[in-house]
Protein backbone atom coordinates (compact mmCIF):
# COMPACT_ATOMS: atom_id res chain seq x y z
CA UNK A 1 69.99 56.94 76.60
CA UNK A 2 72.49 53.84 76.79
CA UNK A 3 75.20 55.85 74.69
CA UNK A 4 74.51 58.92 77.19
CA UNK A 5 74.87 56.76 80.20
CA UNK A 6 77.85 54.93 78.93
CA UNK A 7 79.40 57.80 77.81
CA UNK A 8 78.50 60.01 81.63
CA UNK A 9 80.16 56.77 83.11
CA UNK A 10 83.14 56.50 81.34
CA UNK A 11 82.98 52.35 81.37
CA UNK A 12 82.68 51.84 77.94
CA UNK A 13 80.18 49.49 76.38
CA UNK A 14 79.41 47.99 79.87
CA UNK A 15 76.31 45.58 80.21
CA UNK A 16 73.11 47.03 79.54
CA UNK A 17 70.06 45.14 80.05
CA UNK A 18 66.42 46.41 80.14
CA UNK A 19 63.05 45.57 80.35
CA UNK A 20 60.95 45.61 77.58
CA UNK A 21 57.20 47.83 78.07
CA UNK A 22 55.31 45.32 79.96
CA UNK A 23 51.72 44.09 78.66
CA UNK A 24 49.16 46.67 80.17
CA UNK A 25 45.68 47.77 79.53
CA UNK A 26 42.85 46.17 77.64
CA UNK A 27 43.56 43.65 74.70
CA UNK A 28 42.29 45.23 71.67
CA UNK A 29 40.40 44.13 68.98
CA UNK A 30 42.81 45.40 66.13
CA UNK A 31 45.31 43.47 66.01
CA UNK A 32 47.95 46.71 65.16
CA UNK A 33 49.16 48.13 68.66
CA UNK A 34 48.69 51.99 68.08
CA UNK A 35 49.66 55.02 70.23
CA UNK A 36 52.88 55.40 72.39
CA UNK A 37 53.35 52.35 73.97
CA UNK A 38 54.24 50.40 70.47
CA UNK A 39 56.68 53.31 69.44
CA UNK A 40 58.45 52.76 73.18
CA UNK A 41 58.35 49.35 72.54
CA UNK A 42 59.78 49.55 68.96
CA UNK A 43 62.51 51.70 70.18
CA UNK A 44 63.55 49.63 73.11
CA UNK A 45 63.84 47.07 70.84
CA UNK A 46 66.47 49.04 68.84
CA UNK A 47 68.56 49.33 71.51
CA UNK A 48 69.72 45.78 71.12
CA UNK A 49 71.74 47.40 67.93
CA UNK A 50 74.15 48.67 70.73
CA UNK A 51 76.84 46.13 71.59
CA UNK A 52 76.54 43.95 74.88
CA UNK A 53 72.83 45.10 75.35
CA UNK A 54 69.98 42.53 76.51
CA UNK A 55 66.42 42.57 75.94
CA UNK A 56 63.83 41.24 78.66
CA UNK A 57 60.59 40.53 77.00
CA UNK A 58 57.71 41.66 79.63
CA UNK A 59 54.54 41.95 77.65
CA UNK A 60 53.33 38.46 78.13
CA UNK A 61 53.29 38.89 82.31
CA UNK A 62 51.32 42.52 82.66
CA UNK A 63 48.00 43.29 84.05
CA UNK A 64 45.82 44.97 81.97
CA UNK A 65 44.91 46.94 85.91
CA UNK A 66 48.69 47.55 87.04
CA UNK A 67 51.87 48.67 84.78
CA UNK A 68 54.09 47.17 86.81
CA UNK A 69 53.89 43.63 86.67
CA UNK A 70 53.50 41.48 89.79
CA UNK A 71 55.47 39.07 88.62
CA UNK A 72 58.92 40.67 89.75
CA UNK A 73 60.74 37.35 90.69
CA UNK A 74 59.99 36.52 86.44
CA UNK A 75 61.40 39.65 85.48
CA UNK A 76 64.26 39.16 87.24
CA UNK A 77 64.63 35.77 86.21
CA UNK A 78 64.82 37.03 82.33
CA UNK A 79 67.34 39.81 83.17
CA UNK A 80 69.54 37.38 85.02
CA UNK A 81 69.00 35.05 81.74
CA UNK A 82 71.23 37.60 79.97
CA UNK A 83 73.66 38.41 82.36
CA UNK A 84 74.42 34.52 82.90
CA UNK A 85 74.74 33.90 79.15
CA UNK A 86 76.77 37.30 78.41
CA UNK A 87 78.54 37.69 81.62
């Protein structure tokens, strides 16, 4: 998806950061994380391979109730962690 979007763009290897899957649903008693949600997280992960990319680790902030983590203004603070340190 990066390479596609850098490529649509025309940039070049512009800044990409992203947020990684945040924590949601039950905690589980097996400590393996099975199903979709660890592949997606696995292959966010390998988009820091890709040159000037950033990683914003989320899963410590979810609600096992809501996806989206109510914690925006930390989110943001984690992306903008990257961007001041790269940028």
């Amino acid at each position: 998806m990066i390479r596609g979007w850098r490529s649509a763009w025309g940039q070049g290897d512009f800044p990409f950061y992203f947020v990684h899957l945040a924590g949601f649903c039950a905690r589980q008693r097996d400590p393996v994380e099975r199903g979709s949600r660890a592949k997606l997280r696995e292959a966010q992960l390998k988009g820091m391979a890709l040159p000037n990319t950033g990683l914003a680790v989320a899963t410590d902030i979810g609600d096992a109730a809501d996806i989206h983590p109510r914690n925006k203004q930390e989110v943001g603070r984690r992306l903008s962690l990257w961007a001041l340190a790269k940028d």
